[in-house]
N, C-alpha and C. Protein backbone atom coordinates (compact mmCIF):
# COMPACT_ATOMS: atom_id res chain seq x y z
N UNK A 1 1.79 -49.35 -69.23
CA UNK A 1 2.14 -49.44 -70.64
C UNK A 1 3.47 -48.73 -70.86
N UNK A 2 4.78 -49.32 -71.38
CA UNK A 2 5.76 -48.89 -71.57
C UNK A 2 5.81 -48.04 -72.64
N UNK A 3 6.63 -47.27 -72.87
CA UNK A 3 6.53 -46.35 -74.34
C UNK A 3 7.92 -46.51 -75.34
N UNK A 4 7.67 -47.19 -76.22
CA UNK A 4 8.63 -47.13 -77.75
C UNK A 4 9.48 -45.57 -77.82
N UNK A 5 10.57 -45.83 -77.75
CA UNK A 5 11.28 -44.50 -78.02
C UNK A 5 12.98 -44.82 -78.69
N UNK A 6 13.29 -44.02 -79.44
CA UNK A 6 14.60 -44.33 -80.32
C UNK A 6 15.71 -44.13 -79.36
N UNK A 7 15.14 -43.36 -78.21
CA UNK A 7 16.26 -43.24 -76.88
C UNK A 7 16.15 -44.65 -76.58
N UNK A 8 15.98 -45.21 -76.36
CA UNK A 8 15.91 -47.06 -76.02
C UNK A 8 16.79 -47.41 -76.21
N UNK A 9 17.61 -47.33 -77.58
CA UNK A 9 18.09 -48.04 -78.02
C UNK A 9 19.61 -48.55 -77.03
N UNK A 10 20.30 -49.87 -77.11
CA UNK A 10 21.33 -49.89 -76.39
C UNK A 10 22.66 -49.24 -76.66
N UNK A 11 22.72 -48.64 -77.76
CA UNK A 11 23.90 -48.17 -78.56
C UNK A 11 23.61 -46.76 -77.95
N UNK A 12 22.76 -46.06 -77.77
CA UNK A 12 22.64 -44.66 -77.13
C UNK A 12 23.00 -44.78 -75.29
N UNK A 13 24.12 -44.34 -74.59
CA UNK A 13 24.35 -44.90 -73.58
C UNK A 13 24.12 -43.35 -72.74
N UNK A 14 23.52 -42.89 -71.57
CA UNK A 14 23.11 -41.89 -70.88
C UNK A 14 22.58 -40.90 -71.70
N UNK A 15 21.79 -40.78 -72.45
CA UNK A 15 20.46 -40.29 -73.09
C UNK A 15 18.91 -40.25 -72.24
N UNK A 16 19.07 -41.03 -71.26
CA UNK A 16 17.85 -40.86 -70.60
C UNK A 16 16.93 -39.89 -70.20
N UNK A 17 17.64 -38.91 -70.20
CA UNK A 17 17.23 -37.62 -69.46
C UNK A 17 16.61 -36.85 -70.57
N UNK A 18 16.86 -36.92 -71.48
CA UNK A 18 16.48 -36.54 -73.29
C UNK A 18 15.17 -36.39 -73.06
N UNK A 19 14.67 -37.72 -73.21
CA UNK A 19 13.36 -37.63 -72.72
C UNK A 19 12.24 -37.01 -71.83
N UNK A 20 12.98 -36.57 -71.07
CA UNK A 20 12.59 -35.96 -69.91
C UNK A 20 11.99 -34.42 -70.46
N UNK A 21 12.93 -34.28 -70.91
CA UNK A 21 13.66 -32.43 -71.20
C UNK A 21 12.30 -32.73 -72.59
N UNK A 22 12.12 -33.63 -73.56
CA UNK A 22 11.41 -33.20 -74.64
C UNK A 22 9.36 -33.10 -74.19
N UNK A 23 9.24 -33.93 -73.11
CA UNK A 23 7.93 -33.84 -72.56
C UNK A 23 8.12 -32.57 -71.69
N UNK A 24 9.15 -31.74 -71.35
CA UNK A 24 9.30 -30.43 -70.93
C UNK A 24 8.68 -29.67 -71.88
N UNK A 25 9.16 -29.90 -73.02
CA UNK A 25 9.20 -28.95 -74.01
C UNK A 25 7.43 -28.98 -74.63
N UNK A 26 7.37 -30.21 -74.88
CA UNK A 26 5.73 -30.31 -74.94
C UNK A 26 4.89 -29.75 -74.31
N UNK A 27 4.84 -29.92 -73.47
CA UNK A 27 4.03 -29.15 -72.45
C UNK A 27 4.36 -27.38 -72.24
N UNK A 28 5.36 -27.31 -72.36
CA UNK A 28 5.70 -26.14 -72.52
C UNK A 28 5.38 -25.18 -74.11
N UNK A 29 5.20 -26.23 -75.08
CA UNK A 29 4.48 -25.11 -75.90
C UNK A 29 2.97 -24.94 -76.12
N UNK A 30 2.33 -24.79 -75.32
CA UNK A 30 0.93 -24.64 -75.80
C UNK A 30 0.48 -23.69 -75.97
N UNK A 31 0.58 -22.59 -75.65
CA UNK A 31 -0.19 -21.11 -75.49
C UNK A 31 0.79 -20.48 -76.43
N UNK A 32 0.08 -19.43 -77.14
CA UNK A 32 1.10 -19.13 -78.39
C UNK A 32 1.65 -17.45 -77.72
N UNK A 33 1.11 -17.37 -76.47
CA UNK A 33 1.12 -15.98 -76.09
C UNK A 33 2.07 -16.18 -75.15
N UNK A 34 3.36 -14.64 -74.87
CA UNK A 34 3.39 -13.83 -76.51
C UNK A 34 4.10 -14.35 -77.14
N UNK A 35 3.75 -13.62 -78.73
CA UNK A 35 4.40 -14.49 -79.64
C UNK A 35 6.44 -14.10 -79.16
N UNK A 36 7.38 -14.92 -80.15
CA UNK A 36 8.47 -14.82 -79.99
C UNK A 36 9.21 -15.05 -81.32
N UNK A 37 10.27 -14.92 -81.35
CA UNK A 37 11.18 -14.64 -82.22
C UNK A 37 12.44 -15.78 -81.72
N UNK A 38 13.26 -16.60 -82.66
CA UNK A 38 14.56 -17.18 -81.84
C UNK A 38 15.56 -16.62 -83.56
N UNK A 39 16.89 -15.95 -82.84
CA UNK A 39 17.40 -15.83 -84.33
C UNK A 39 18.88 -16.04 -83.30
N UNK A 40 19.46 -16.27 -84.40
CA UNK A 40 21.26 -16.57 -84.63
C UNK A 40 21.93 -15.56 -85.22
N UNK A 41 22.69 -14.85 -83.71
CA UNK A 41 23.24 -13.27 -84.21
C UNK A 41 24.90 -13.74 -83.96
N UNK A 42 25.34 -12.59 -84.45
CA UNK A 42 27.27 -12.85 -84.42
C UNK A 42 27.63 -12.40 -83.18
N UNK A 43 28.44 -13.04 -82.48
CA UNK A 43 29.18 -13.15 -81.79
C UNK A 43 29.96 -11.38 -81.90
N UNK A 44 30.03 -10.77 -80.63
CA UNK A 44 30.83 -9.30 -81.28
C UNK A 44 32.54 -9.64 -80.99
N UNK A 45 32.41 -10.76 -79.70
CA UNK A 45 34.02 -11.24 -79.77
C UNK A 45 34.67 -12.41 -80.26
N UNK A 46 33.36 -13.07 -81.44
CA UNK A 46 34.21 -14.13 -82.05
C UNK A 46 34.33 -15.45 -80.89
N UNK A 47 33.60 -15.19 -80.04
CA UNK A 47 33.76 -16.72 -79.10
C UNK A 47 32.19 -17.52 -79.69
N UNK A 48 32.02 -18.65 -79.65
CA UNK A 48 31.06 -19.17 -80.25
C UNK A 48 30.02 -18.58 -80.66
N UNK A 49 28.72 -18.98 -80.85
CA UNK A 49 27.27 -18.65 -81.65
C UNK A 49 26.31 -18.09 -80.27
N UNK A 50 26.19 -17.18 -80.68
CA UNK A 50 24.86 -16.23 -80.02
C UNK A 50 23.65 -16.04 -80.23
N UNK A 51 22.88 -16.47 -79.39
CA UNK A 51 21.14 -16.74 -79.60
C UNK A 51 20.33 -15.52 -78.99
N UNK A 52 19.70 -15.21 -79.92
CA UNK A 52 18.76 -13.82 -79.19
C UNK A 52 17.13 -14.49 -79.25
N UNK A 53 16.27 -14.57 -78.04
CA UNK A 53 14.99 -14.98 -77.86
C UNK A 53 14.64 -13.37 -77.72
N UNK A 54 13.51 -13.27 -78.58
CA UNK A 54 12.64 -11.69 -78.63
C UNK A 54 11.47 -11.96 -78.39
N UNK A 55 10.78 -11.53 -77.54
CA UNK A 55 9.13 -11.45 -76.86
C UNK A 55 8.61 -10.40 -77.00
N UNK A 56 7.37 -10.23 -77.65
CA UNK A 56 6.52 -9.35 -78.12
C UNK A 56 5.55 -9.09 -76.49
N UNK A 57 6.48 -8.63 -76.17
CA UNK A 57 5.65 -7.98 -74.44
C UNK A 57 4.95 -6.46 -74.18
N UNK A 58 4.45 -5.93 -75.63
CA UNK A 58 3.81 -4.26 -75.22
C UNK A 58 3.00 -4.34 -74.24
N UNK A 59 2.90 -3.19 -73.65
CA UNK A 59 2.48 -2.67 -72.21
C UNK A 59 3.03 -3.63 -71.23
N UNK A 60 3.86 -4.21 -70.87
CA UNK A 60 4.25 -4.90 -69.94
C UNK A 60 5.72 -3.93 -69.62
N UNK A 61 5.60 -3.42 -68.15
CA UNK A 61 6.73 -2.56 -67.84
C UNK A 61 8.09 -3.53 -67.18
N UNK A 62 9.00 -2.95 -66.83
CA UNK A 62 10.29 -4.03 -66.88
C UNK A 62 9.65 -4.63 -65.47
N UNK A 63 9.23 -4.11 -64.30
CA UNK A 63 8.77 -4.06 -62.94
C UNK A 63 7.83 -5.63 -63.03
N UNK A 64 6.86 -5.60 -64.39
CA UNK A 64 6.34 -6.51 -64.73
C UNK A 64 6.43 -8.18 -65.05
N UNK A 65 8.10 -7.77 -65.70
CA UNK A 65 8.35 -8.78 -66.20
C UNK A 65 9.57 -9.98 -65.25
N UNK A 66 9.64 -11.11 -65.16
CA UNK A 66 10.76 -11.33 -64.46
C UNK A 66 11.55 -12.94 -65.39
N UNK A 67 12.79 -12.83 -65.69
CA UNK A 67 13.21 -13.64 -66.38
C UNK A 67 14.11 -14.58 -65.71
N UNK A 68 13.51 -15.96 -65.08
CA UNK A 68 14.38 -17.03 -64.12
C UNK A 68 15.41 -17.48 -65.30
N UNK A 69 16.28 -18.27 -64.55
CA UNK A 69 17.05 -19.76 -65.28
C UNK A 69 17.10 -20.86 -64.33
N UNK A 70 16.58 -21.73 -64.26
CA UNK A 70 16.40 -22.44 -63.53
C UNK A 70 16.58 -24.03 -64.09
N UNK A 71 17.44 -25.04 -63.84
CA UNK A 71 17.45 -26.20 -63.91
C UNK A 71 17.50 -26.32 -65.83
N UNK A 72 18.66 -25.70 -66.35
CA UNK A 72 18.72 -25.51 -67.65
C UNK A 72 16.92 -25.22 -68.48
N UNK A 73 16.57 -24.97 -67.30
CA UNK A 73 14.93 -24.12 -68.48
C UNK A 73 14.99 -22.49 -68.11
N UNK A 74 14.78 -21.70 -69.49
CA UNK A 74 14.66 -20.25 -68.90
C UNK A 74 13.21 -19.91 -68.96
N UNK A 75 12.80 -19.35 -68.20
CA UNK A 75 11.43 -19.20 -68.12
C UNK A 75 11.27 -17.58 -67.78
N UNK A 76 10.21 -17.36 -68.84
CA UNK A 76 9.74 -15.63 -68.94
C UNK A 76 8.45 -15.33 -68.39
N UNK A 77 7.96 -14.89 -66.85
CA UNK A 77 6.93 -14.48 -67.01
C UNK A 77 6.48 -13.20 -66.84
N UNK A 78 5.09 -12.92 -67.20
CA UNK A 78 4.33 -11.38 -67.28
C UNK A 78 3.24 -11.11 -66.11
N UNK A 79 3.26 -10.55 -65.54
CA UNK A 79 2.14 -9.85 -64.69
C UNK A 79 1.69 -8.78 -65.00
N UNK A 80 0.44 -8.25 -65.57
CA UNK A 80 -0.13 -6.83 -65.29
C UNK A 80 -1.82 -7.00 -64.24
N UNK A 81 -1.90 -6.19 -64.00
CA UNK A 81 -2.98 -5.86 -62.90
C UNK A 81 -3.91 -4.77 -63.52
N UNK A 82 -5.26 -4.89 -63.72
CA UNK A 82 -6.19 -4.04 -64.11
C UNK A 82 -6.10 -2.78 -63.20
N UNK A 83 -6.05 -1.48 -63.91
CA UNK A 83 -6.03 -0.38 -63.29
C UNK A 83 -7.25 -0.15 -63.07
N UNK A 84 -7.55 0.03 -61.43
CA UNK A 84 -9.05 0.33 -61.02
C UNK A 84 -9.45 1.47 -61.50
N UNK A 85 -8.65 3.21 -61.51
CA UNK A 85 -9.00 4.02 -61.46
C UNK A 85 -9.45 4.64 -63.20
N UNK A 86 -9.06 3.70 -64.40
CA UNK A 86 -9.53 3.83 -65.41
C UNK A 86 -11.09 3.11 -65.89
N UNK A 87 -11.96 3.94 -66.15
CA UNK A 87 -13.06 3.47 -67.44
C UNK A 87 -13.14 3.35 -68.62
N UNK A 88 -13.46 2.13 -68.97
CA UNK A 88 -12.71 1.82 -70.39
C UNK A 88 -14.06 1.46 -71.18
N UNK A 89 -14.35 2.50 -72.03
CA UNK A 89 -15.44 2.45 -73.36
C UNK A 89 -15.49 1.44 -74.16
N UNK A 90 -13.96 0.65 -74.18
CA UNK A 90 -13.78 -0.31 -75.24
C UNK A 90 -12.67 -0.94 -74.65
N UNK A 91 -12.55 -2.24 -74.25
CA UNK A 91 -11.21 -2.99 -73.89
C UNK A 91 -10.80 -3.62 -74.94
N UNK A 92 -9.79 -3.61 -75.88
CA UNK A 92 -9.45 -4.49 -77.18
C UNK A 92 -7.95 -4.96 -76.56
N UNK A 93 -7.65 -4.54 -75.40
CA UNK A 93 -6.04 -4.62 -75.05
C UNK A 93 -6.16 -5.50 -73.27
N UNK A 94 -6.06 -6.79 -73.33
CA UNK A 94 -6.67 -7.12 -72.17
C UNK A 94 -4.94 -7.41 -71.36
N UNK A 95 -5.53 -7.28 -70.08
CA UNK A 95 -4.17 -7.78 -68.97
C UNK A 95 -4.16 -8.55 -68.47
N UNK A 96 -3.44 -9.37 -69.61
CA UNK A 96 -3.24 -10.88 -69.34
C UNK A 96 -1.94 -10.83 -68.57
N UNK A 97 -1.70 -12.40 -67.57
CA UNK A 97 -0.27 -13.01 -67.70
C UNK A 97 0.00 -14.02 -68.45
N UNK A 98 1.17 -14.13 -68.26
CA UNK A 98 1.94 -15.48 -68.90
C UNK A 98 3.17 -15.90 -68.66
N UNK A 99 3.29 -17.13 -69.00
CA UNK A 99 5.02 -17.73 -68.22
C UNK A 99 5.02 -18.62 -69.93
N UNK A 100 6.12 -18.27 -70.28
CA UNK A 100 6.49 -18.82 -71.85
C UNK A 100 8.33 -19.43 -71.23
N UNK A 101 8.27 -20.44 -71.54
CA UNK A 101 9.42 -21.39 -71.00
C UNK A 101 10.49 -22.12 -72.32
N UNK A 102 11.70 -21.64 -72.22
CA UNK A 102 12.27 -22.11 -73.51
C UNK A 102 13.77 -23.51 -72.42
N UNK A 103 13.69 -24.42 -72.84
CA UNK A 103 14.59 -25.48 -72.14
C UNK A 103 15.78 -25.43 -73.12
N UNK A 104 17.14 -25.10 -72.36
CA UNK A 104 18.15 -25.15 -72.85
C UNK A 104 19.09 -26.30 -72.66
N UNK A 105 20.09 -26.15 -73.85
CA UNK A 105 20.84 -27.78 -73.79
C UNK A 105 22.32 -26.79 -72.89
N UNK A 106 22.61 -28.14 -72.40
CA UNK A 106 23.79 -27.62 -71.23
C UNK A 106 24.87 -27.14 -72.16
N UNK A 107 25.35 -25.65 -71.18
CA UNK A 107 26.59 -25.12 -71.46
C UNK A 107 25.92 -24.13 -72.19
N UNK A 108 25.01 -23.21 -72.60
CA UNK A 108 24.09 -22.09 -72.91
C UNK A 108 24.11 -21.56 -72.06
N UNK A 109 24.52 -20.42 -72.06
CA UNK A 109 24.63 -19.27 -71.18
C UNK A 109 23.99 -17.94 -71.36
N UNK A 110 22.97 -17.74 -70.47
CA UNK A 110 22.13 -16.09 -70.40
C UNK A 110 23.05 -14.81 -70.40
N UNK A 111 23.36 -14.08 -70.79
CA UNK A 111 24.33 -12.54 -70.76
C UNK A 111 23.55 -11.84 -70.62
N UNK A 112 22.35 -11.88 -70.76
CA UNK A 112 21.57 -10.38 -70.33
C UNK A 112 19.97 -10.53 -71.31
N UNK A 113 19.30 -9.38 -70.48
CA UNK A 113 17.97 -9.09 -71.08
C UNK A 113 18.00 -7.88 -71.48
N UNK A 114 17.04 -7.22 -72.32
CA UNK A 114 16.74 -5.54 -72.63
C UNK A 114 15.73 -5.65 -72.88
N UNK A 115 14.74 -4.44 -72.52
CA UNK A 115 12.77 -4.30 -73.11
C UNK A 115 13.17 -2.97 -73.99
N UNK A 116 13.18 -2.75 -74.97
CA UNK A 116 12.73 -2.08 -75.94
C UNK A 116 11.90 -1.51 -76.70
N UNK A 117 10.96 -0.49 -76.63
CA UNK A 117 9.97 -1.13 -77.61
C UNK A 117 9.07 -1.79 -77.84
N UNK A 118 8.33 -2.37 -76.30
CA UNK A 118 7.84 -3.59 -76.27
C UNK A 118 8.31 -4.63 -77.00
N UNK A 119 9.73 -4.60 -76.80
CA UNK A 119 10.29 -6.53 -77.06
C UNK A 119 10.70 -6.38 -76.04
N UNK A 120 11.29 -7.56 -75.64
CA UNK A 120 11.86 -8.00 -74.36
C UNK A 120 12.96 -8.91 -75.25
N UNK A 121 14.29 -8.78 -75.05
CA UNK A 121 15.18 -9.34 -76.16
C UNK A 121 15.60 -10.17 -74.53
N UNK A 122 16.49 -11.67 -75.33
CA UNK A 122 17.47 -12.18 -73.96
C UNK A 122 18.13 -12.78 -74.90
N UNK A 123 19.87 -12.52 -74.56
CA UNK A 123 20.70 -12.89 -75.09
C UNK A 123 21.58 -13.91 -74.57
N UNK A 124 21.48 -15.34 -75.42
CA UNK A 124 22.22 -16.39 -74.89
C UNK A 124 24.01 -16.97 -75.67
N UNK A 125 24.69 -17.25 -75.04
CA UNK A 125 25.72 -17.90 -75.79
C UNK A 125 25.95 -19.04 -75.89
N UNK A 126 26.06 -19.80 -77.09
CA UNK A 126 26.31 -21.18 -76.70
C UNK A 126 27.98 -21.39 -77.36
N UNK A 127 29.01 -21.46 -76.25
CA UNK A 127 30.19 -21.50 -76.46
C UNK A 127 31.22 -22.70 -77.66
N UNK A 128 32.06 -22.32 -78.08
CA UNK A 128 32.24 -23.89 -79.13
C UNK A 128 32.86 -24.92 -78.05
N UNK A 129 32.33 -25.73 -77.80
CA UNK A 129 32.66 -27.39 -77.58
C UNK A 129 34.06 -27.59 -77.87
N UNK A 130 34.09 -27.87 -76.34
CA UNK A 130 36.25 -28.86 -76.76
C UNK A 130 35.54 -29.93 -77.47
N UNK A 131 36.86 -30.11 -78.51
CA UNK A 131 36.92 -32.02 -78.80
C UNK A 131 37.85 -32.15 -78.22
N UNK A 132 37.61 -33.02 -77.46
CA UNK A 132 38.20 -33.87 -76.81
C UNK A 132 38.41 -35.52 -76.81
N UNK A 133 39.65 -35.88 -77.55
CA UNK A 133 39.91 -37.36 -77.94
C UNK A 133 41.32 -37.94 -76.42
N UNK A 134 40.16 -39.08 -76.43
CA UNK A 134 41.22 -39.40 -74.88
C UNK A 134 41.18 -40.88 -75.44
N UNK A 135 42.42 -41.34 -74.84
CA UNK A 135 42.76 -43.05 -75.07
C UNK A 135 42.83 -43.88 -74.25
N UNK A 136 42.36 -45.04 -74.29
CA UNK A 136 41.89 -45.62 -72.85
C UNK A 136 42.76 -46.87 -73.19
N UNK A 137 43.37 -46.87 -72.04
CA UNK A 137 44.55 -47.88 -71.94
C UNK A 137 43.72 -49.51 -71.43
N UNK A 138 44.45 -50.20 -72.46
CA UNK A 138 43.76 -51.63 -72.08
C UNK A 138 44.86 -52.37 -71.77
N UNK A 139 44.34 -52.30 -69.96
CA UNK A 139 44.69 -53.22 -69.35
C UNK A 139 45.03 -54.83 -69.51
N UNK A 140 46.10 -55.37 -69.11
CA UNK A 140 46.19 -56.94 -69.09
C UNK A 140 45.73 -57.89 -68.03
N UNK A 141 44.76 -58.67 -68.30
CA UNK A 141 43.62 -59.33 -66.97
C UNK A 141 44.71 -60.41 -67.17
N UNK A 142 44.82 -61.21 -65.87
CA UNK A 142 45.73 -62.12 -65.93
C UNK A 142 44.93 -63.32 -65.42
């Protein structure tokens, strides 16, 4: 069974991959854990728009955490390990993992991570775009 999609269309010409990247993204949001934050901060040198992703990661130590980029997807995951040598009267704080995956559009660039506080901040740039107008010489077929 083929699938209806507005990428189809013939007027959209190398869009294919669109598709690809948005059943990424589907699948990639299901688990709401941990929660996150996406905000639009200023630039401190005035070169394009700066994206800060914030993860609500308490008790997760930096040792814990490891932040890939891989194949324009950045992917965050968590490991903790139950401490054998504690007895716990009441567990309300469990040690979970998780891999929370955000897919970026090309030319977004990672500058760095920081844990704070239990956030885990990662700071991306997405640079301004040449326009670029080029003229295409038409040839005479003889």
């Amino acid at each position: 069974m083929s699938r209806n999609s507005l990428l189809n269309s013939p007027l959209l010409l190398g869009f294919d991959q669109i598709e690809q990247v948005l059943d990424r993204v589907a699948k990639a949001s299901g688990d709401g854990y941990p929660p996150y934050n996406i905000e639009q901060v200023s630039a401190a040198n005035g070169e394009g728009d700066m994206l800060r992703i914030t993860l609500a990661v308490a008790g997760f130590t930096r040792d814990q955490l490891d932040v890939k980029l891989e194949d324009n997807q950045l992917m965050v995951a968590g490991k903790q390990e139950d401490d054998k040598a504690r007895t716990y009267l009441h567990r309300g704080i469990a040690a979970r993992q998780f891999q929370r995956s955000f897919v970026l559009a090309d030319g977004i660039e990672v500058k760095g991570a920081d844990l704070k506080n239990g956030l885990l901040s990662i700071d991306l740039s997405r640079p301004e775009p040449e326009h670029l107008v080029q003229r295409v010489e038409i040839k005479q077929s003889e």
